[in-house]
C-alpha atoms as a PDB file:
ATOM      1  CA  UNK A   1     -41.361   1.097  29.002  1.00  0.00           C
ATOM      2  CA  UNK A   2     -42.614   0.326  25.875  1.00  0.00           C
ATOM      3  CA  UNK A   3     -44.251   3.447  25.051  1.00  0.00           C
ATOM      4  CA  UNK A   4     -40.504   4.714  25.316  1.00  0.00           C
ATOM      5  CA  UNK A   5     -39.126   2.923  23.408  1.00  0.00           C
ATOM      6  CA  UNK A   6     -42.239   2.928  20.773  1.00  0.00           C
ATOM      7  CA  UNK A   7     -42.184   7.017  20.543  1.00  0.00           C
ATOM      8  CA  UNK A   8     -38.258   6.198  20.486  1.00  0.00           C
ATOM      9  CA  UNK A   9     -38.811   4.504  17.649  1.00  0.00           C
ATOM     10  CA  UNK A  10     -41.203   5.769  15.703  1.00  0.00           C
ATOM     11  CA  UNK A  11     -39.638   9.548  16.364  1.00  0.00           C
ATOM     12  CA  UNK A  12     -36.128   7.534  14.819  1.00  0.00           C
ATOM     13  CA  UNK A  13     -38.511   6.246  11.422  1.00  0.00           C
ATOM     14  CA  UNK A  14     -40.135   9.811  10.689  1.00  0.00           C
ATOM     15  CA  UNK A  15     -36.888  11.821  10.813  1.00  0.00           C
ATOM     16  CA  UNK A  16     -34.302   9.206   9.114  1.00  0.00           C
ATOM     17  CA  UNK A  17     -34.336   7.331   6.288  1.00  0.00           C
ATOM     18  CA  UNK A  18     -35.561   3.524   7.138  1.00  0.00           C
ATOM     19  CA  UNK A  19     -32.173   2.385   5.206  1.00  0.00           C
ATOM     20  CA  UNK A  20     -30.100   4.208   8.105  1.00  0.00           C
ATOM     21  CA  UNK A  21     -29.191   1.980  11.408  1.00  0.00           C
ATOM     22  CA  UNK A  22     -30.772   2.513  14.364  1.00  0.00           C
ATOM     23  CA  UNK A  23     -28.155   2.287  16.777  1.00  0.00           C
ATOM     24  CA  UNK A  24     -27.257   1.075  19.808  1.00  0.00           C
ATOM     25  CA  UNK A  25     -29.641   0.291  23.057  1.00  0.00           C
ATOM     26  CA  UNK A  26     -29.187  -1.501  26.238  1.00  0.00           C
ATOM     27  CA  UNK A  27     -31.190  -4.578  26.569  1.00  0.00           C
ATOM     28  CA  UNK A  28     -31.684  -4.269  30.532  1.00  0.00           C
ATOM     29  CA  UNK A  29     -33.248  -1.150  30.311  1.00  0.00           C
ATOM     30  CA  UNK A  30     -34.785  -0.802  26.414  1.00  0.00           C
ATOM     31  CA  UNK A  31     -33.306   2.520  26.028  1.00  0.00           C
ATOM     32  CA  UNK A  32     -30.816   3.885  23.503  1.00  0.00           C
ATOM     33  CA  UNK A  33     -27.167   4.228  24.052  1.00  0.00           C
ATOM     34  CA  UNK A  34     -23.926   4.409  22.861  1.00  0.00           C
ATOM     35  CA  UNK A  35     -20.882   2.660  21.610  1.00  0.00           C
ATOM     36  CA  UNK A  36     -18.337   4.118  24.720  1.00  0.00           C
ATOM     37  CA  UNK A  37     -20.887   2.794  27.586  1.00  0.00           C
ATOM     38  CA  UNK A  38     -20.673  -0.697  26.105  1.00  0.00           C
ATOM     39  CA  UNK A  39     -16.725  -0.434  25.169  1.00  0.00           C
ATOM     40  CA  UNK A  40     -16.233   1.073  29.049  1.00  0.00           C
ATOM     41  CA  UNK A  41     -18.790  -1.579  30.462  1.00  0.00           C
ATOM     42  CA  UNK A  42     -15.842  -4.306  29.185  1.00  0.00           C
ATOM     43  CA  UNK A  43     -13.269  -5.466  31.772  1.00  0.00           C
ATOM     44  CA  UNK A  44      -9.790  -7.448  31.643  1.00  0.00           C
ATOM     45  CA  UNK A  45     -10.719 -11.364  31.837  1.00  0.00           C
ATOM     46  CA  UNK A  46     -14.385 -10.466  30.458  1.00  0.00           C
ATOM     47  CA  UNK A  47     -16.329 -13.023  27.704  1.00  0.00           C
ATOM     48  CA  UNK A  48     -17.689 -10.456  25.356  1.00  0.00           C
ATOM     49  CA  UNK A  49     -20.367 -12.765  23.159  1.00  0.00           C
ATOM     50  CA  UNK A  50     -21.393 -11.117  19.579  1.00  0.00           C
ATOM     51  CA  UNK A  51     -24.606 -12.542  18.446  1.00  0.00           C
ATOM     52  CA  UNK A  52     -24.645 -11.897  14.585  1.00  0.00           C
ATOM     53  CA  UNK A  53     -26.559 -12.113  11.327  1.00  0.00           C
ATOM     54  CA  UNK A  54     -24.767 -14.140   9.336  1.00  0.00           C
ATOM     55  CA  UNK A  55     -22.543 -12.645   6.197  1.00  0.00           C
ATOM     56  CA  UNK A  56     -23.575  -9.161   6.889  1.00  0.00           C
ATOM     57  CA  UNK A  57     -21.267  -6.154   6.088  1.00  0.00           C
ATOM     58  CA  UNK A  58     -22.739  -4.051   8.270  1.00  0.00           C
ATOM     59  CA  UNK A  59     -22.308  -6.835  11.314  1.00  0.00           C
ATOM     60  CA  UNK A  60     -19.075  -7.089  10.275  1.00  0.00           C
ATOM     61  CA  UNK A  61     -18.810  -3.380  10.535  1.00  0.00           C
ATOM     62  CA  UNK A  62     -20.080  -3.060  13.528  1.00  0.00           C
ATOM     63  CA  UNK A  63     -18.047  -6.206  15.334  1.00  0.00           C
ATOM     64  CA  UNK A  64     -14.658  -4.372  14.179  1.00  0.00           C
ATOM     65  CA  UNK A  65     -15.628  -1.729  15.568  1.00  0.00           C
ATOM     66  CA  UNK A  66     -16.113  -3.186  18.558  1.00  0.00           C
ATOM     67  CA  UNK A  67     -12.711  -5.016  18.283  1.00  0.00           C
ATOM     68  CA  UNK A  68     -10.904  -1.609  17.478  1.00  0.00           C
ATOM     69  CA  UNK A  69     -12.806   0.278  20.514  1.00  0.00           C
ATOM     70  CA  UNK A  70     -11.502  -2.319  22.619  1.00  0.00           C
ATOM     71  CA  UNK A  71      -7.642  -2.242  21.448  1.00  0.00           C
ATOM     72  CA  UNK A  72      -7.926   1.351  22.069  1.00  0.00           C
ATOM     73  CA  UNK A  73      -8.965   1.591  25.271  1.00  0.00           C
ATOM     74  CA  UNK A  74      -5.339  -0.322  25.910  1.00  0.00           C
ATOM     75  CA  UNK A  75      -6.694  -3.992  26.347  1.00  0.00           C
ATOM     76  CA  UNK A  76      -5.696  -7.142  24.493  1.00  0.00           C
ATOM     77  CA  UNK A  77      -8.400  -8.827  22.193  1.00  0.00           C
ATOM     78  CA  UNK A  78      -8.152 -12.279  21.423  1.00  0.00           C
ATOM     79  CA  UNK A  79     -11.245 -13.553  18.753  1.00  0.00           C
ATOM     80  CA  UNK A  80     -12.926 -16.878  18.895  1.00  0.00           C
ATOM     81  CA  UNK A  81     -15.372 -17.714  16.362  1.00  0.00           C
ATOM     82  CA  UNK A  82     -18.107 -20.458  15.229  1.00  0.00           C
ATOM     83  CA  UNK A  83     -16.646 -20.951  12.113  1.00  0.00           C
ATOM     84  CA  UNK A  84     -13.825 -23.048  12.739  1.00  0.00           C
ATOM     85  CA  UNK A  85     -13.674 -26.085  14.335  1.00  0.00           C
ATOM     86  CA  UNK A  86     -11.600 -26.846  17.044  1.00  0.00           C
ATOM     87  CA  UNK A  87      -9.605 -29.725  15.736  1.00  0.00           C
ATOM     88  CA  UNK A  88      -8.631 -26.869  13.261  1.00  0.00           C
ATOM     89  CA  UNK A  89      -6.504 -24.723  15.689  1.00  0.00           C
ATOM     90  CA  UNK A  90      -3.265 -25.579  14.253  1.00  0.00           C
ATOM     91  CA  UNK A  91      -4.735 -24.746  10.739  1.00  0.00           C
ATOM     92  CA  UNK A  92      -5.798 -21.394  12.013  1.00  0.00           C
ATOM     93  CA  UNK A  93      -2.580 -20.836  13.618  1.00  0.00           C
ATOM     94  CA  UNK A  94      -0.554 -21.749  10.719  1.00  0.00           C
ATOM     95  CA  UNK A  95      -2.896 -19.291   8.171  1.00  0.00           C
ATOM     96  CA  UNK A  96      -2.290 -16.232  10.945  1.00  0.00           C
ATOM     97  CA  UNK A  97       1.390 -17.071  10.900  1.00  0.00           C
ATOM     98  CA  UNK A  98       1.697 -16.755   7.086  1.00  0.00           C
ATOM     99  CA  UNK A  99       2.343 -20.356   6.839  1.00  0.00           C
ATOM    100  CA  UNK A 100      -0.964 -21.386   4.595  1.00  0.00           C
ATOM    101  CA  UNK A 101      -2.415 -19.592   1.971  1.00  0.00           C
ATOM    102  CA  UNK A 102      -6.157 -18.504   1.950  1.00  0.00           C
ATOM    103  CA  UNK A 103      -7.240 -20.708   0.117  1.00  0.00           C
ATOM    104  CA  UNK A 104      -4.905 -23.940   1.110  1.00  0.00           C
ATOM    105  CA  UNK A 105      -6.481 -22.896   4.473  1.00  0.00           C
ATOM    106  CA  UNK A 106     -10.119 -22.494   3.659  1.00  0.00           C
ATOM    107  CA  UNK A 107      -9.940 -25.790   2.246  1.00  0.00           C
ATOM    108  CA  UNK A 108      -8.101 -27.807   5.195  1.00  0.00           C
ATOM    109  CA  UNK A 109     -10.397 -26.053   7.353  1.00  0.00           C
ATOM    110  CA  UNK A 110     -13.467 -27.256   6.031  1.00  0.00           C
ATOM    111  CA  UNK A 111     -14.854 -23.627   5.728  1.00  0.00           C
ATOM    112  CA  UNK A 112     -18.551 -23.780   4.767  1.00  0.00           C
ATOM    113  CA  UNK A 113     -20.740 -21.952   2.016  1.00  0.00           C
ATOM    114  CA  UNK A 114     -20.358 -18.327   3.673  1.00  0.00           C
ATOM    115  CA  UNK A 115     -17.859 -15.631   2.371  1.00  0.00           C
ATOM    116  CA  UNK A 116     -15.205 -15.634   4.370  1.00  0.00           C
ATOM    117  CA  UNK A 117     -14.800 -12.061   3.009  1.00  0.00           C
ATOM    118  CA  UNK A 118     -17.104 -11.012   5.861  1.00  0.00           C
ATOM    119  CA  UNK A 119     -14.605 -12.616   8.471  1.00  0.00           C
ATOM    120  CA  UNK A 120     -11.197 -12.041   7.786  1.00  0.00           C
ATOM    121  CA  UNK A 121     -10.636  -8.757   9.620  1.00  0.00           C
ATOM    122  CA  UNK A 122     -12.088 -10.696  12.871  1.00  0.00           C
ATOM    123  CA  UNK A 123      -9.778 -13.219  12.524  1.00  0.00           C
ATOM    124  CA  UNK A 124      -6.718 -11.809  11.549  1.00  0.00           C
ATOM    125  CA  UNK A 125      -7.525  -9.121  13.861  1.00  0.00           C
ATOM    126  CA  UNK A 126      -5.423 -10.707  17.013  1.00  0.00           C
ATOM    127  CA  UNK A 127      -1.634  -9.800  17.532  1.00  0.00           C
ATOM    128  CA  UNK A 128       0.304 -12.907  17.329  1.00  0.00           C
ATOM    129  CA  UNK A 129       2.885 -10.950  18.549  1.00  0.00           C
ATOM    130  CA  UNK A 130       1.279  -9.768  21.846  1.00  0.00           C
ATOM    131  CA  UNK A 131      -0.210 -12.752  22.747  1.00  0.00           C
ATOM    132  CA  UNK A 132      -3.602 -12.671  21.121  1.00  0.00           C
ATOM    133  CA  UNK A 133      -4.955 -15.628  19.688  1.00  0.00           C
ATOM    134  CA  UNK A 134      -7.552 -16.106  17.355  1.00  0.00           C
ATOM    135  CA  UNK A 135      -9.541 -19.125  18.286  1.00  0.00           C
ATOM    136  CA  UNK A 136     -11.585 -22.319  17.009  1.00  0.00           C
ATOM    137  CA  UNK A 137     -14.210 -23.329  19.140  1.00  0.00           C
ATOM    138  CA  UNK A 138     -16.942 -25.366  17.394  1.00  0.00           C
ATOM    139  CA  UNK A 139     -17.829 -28.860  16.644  1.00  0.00           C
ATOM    140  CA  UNK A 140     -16.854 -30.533  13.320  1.00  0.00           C
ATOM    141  CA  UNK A 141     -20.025 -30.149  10.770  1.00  0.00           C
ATOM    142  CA  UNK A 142     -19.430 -34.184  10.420  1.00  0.00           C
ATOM    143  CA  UNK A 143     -20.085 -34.539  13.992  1.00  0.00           C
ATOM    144  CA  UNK A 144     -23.505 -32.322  14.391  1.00  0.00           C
ATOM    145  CA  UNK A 145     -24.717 -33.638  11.169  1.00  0.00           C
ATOM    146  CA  UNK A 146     -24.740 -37.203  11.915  1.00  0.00           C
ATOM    147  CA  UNK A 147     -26.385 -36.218  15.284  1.00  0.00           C
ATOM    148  CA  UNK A 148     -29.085 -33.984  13.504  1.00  0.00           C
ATOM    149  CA  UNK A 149     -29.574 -37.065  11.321  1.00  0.00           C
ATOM    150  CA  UNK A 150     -29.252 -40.227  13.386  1.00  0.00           C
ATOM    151  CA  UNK A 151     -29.279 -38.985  17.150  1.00  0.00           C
ATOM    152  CA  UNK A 152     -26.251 -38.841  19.696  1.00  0.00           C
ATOM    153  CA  UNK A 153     -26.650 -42.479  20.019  1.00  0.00           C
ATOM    154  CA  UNK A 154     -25.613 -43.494  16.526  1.00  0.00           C
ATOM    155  CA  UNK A 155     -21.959 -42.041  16.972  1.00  0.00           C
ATOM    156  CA  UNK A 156     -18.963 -44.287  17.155  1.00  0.00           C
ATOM    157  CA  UNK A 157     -16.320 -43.967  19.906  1.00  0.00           C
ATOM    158  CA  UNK A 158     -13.871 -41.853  17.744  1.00  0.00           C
ATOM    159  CA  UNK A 159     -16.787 -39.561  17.527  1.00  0.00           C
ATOM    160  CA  UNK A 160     -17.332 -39.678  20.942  1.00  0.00           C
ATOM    161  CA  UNK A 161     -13.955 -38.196  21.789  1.00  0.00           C
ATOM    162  CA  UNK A 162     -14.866 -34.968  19.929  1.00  0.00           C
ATOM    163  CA  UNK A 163     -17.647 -34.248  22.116  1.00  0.00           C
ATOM    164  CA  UNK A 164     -17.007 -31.613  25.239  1.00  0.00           C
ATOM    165  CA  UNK A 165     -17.024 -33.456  28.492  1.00  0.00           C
ATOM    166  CA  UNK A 166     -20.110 -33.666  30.615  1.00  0.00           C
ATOM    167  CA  UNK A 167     -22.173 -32.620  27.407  1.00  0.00           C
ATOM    168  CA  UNK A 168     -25.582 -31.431  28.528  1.00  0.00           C
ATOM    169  CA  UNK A 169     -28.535 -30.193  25.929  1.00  0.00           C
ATOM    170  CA  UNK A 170     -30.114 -26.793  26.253  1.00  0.00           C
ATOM    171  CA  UNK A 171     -32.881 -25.755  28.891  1.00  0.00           C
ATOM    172  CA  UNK A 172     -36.662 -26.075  27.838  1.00  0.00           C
ATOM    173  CA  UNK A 173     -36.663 -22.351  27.403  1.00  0.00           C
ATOM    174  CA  UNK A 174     -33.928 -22.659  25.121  1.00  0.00           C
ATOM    175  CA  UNK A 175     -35.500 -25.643  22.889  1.00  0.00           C
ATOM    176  CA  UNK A 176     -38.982 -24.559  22.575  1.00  0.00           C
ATOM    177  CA  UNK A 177     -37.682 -20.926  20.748  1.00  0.00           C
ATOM    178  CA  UNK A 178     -35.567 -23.322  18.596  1.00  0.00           C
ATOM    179  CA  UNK A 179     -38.387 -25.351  17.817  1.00  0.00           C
ATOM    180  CA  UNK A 180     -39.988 -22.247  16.929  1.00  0.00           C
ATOM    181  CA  UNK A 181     -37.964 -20.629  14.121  1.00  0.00           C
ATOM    182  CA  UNK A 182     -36.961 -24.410  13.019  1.00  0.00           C
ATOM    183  CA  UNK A 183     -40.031 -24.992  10.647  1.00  0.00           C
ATOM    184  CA  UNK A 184     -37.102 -27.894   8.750  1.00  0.00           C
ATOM    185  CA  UNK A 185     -37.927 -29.725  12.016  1.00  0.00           C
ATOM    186  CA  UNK A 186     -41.585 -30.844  11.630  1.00  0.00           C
ATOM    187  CA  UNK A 187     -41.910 -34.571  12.227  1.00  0.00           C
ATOM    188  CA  UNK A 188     -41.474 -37.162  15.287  1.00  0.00           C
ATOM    189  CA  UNK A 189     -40.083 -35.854  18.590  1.00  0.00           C
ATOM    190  CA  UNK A 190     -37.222 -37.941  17.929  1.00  0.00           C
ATOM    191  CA  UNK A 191     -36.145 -36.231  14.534  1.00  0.00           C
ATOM    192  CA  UNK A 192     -36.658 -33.055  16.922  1.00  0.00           C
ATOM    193  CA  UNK A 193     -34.797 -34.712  19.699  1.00  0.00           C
ATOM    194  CA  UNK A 194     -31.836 -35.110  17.154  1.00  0.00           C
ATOM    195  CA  UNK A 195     -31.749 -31.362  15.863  1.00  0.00           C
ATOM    196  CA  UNK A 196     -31.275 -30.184  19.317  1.00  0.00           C
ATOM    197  CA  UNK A 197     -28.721 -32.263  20.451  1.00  0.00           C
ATOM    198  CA  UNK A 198     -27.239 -31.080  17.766  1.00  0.00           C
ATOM    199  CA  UNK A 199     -27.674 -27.810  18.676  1.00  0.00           C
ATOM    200  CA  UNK A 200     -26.735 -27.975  21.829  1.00  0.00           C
ATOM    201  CA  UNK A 201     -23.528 -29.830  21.048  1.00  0.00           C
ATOM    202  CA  UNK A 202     -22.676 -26.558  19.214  1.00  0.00           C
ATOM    203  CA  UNK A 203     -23.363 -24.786  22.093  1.00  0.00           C
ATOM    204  CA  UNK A 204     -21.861 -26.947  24.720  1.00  0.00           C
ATOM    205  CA  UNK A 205     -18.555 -27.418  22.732  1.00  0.00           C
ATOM    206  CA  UNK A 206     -17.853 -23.728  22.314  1.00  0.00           C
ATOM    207  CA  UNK A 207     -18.470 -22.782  26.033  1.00  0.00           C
ATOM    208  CA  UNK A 208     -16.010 -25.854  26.182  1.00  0.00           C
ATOM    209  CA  UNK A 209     -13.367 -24.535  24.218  1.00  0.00           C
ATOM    210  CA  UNK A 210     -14.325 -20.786  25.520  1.00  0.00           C
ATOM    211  CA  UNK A 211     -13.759 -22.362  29.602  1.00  0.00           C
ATOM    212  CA  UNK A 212     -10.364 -23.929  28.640  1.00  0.00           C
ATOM    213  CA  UNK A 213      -8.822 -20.644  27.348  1.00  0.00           C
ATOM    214  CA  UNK A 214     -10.420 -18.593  30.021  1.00  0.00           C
ATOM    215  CA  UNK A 215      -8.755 -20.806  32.261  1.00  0.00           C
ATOM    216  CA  UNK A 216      -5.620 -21.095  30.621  1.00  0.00           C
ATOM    217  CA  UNK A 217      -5.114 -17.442  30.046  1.00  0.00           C
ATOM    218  CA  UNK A 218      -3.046 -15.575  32.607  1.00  0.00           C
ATOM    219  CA  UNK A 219      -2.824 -12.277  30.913  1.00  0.00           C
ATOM    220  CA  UNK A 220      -6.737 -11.216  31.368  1.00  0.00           C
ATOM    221  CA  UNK A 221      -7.121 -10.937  27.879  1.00  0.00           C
ATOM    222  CA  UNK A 222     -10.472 -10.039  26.522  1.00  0.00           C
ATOM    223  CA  UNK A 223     -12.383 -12.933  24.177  1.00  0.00           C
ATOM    224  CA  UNK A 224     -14.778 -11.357  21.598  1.00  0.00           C
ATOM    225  CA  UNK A 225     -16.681 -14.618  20.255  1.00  0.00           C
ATOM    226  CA  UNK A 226     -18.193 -14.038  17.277  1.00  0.00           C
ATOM    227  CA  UNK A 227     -21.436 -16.627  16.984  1.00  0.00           C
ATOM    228  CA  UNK A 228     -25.157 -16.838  15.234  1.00  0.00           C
ATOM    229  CA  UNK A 229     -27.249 -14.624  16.931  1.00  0.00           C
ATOM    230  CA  UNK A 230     -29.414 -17.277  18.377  1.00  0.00           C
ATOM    231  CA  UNK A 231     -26.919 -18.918  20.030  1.00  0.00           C
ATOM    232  CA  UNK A 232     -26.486 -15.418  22.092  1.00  0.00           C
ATOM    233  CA  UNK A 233     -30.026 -14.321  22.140  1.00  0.00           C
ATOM    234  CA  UNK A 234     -32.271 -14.511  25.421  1.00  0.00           C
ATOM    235  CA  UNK A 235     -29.329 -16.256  27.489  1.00  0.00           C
ATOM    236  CA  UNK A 236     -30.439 -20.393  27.005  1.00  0.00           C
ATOM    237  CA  UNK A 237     -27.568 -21.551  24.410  1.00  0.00           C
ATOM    238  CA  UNK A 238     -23.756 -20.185  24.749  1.00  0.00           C
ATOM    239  CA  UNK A 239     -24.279 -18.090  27.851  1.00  0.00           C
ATOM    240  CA  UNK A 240     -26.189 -20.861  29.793  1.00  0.00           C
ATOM    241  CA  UNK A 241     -23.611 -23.221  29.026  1.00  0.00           C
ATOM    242  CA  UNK A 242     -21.031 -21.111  29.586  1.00  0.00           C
ATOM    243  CA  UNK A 243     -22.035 -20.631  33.221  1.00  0.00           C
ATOM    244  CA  UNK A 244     -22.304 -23.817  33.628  1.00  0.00           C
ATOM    245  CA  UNK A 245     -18.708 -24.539  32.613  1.00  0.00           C
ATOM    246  CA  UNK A 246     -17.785 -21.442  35.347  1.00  0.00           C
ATOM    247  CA  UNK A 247     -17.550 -18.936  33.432  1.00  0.00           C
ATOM    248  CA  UNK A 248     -19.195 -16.040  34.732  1.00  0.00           C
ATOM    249  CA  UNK A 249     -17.645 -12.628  33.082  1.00  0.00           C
ATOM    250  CA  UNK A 250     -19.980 -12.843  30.468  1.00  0.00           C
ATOM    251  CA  UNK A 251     -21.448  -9.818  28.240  1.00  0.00           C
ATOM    252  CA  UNK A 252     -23.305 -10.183  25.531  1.00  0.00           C
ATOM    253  CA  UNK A 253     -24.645  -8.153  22.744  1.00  0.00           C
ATOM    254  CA  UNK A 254     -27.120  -9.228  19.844  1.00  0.00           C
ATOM    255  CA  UNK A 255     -27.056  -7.398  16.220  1.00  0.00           C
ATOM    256  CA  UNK A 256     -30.337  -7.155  14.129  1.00  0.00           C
ATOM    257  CA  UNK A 257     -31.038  -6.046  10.671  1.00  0.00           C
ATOM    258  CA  UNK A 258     -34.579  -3.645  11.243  1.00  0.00           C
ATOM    259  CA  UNK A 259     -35.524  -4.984   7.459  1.00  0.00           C
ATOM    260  CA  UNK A 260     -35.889  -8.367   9.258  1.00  0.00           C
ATOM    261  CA  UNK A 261     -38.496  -7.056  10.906  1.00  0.00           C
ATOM    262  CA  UNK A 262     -42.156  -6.565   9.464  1.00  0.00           C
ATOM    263  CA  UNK A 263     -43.338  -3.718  11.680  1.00  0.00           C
ATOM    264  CA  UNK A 264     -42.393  -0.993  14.358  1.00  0.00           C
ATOM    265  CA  UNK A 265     -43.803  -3.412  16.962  1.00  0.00           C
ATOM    266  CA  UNK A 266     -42.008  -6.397  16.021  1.00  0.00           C
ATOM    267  CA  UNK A 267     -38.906  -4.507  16.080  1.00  0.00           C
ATOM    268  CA  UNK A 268     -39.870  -3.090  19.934  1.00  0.00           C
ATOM    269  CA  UNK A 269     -40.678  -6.088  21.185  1.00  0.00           C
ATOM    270  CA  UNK A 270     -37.031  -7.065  19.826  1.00  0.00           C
ATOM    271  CA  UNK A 271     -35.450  -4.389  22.183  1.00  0.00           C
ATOM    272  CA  UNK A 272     -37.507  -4.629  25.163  1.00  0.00           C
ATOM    273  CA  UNK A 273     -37.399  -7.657  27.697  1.00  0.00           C
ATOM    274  CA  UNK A 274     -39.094 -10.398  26.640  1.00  0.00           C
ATOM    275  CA  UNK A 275     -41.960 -11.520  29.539  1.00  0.00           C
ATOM    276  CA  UNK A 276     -41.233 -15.042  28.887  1.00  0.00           C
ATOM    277  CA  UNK A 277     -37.775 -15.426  28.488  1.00  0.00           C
ATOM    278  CA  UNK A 278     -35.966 -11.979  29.506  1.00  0.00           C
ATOM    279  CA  UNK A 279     -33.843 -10.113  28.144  1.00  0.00           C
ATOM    280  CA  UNK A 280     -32.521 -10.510  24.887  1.00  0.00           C
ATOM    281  CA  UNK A 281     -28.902  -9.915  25.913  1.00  0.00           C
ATOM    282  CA  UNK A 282     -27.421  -6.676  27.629  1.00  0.00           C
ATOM    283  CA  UNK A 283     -27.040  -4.787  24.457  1.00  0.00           C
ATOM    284  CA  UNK A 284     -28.922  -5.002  21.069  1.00  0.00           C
ATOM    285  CA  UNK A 285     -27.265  -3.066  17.899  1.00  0.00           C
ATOM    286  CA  UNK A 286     -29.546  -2.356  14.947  1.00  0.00           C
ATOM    287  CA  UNK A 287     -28.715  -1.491  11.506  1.00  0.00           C
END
């Protein structure tokens, strides 16, 4: 398998430009496909998780196509994304209905230091009108950074409240690849302890908010999430918790930038399953 995908590779590097994307491959099997086998693989009532690099044109690219593929084939798309916080709803609701300006919005909404250029076709992307929704599912940044800072333990009992029910922190799988690519975190156990949590409160809240529309929605809607890579990535953040929380029709797909990567074999061992914690999710899209 990883000879394929190797030759694959390497065939893809002499013959293209490095700037081009490399397309699209499944993650089960390490092998290149395309766009329609993904779009086809998507079913009424499905979870369809988009693990992205942050502020990327060419993720955003990619997602609306995705979003577009999906219309076409007939079904409705509804959009949830990290972004906004869930005590926000009504904010985002009002700004799709015309009711607050961008910027009135952006600013009510606590929007952070990304563009929101390279989100605004995801989220105005829903039909009001049919019964799409475009969603808020994360924490507030108030309540993850006092947890990151102090620990769950230091939050008062309004704070409390915002946390999803039955809160539970991510697997050891999960937490020892975050420790890993969170060099910020070097210290006690208990300033690690802290980060997590936080982490995992992200995690847990969104396949919180995810589970109540899922349950809620009668018209078997599609959700395209639109989250960090790493919360996708290898299955032990939002797709753990989101089985845990019962839902189950869950596909995911991770997008990587190759100039992230420092060689041909870093970027294989991106594609193919992992030995130690599987595959990275069932499809991988490189640009």
């Amino acid at each position: 398998m990883l000879n394929f995908i190797s030759i694959l590779v390497t065939a893809f590097y002499f013959s293209q430009s490095f700037s081009e994307p490399l397309g699209l491959y499944n993650g089960q099997t390490g092998e290149k496909t395309k766009l329609a086998e993904l779009l086809s693989a998507v079913r009424p009532g499905d979870v369809l998780l988009l693990g992205e690099k942050h502020a990327n044109s060419m993720a955003q690219e990619q997602q609306m196509q995705i979003l577009q593929g999906l219309r076409d084939r007939g079904l409705k798309v509804s959009v949830a994304m990290e972004f906004f916080y869930y005590p926000h709803q009504e904010l985002v609701d009002q700004f799709k209905q015309g009711l607050l300006s961008e910027d009135t919005f952006l600013q009510q909404s606590e929007w952070g230091s990304l563009s929101f250029e390279f989100y605004k076709s995801q989220a105005l992307f829903p039909r009001n009108n049919q019964n799409e929704r475009t969603l808020a599912i994360n924490a507030p940044r108030k309540l993850t950074n006092k947890v990151a800072k102090k620990g769950l333990s230091f939050l008062d009992a309004e704070e409390v409240k915002l946390l999803p029910p039955a809160l539970e922190l991510g697997n050891e799988s999960y937490r020892k690849r975050y420790m890993a690519v969170a060099p910020h975190m070097s210290g006690s156990s208990i300033v690690v302890d802290n980060y997590f949590a936080a982490q995992s409160i992200w995690d847990d809240t969104m396949a919180w908010q995810i589970a109540k529309f899922t349950a809620q929605n009668t018209e078997q809607q599609v959700l395209v999430v639109v989250v960090g890579e790493f919360h996708v990535a290898y299955g032990g953040g939002l797709p753990d918790r989101l089985y845990h929380r019962g839902v189950l029709n869950v596909k995911t797909l991770t997008q990587l930038d190759h100039t992230d990567f420092s060689s041909e074999e870093e970027l294989v061992d991106a594609i193919v399953p992992s030995h130690e914690f599987g595959i990275r999710s069932d499809y991988i899209w490189i640009f």
